[in-house]
Protein backbone atom coordinates (compact mmCIF):
# COMPACT_ATOMS: atom_id res chain seq x y z
CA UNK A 1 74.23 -90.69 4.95
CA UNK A 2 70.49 -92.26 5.55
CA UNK A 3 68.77 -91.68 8.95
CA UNK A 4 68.51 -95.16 10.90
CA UNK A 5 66.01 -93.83 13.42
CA UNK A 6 62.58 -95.55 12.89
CA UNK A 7 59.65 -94.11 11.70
CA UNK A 8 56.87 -93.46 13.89
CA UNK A 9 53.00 -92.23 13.20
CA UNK A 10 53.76 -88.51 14.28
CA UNK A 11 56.82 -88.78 11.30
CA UNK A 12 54.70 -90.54 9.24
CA UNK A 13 51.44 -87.77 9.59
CA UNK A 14 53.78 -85.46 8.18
CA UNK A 15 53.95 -86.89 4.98
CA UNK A 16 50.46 -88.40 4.80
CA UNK A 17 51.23 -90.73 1.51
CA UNK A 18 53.70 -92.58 3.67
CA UNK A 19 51.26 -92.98 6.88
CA UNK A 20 50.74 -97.21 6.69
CA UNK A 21 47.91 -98.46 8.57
CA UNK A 22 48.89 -100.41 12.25
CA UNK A 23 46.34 -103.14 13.39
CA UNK A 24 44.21 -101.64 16.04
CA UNK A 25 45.04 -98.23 15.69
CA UNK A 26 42.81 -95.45 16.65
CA UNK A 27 42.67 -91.88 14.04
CA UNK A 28 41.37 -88.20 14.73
CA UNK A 29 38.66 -87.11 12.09
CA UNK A 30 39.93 -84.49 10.29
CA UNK A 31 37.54 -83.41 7.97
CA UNK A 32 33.51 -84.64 8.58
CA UNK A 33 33.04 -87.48 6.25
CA UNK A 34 30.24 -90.61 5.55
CA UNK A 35 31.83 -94.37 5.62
CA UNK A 36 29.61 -95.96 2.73
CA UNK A 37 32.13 -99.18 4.16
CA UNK A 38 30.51 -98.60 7.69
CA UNK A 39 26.90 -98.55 7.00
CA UNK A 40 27.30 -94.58 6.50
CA UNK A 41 28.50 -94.21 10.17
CA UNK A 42 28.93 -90.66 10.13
CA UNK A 43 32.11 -88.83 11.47
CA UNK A 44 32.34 -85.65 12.78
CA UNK A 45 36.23 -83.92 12.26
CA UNK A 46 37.82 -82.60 15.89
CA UNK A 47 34.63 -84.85 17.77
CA UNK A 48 35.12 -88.75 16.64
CA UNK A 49 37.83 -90.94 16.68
CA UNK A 50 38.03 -93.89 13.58
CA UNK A 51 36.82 -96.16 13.87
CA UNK A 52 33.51 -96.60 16.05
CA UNK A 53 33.77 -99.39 18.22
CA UNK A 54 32.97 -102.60 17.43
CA UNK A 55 34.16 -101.34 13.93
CA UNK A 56 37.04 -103.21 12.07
CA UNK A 57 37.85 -101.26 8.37
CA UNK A 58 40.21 -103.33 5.67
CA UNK A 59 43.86 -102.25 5.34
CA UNK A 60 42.98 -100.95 2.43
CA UNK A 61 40.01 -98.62 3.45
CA UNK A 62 42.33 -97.06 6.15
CA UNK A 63 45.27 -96.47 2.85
CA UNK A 64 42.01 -94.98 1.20
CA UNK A 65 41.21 -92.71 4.02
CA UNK A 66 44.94 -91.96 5.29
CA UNK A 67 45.53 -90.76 1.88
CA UNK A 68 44.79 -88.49 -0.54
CA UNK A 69 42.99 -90.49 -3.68
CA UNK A 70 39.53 -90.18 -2.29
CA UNK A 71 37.34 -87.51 -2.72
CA UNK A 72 38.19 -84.94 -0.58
CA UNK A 73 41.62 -85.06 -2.08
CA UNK A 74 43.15 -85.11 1.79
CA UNK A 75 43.79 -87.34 4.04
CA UNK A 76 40.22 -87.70 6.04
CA UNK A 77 41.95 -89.10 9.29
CA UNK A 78 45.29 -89.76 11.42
CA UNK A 79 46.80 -91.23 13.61
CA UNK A 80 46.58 -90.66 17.06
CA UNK A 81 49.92 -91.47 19.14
C-alpha cells in the first residue's frame, strides 16, 4: 500500500535525483565548485551556503547542481532544512 506522508528535503536528499528545487531555498556546498552562471562565484564545500546573496539561480541550474548530470557526476549541493 503507497506511503501518504509527504515528502520533505531531508527525504528527498536521500535520493538526490528526486530533490526538486523550492523558491528561496538555501543549500550546503558539498563538493568546492565554480558557478560559470554566477560570474564564477566560487564555493567552498562544508564553508558556503548556495546561493550568495543577492544571487537568484534558474530552476533549472539548481536541477543541474542538485543532480548528478554535471561534471562532477554528484550532486554539488543540498538542501538545508
Amino acid at each position: 500500500m503507497a506511503d501518504n506522508k509527504p515528502v520533505t528535503n531531508k527525504d528527498q536528499a536521500a535520493r538526490p535525483e528526486a530533490v526538486k528545487p523550492i523558491k528561496d531555498q538555501r543549500y550546503k556546498v558539498l563538493v568546492s565548485f565554480s558557478d560559470d552562471k554566477d560570474n564564477f562565484s566560487v564555493y567552498i564545500a562544508g564553508r558556503d551556503i548556495y546561493p550568495r546573496e543577492g544571487y537568484k539561480p534558474s530552476e533549472k541550474r539548481l536541477e543541474y547542481l542538485l543532480g548528478s548530470e554535471n561534471n562532477f557526476k554528484r550532486p554539488v549541493i543540498e538542501p538545508i532544512d
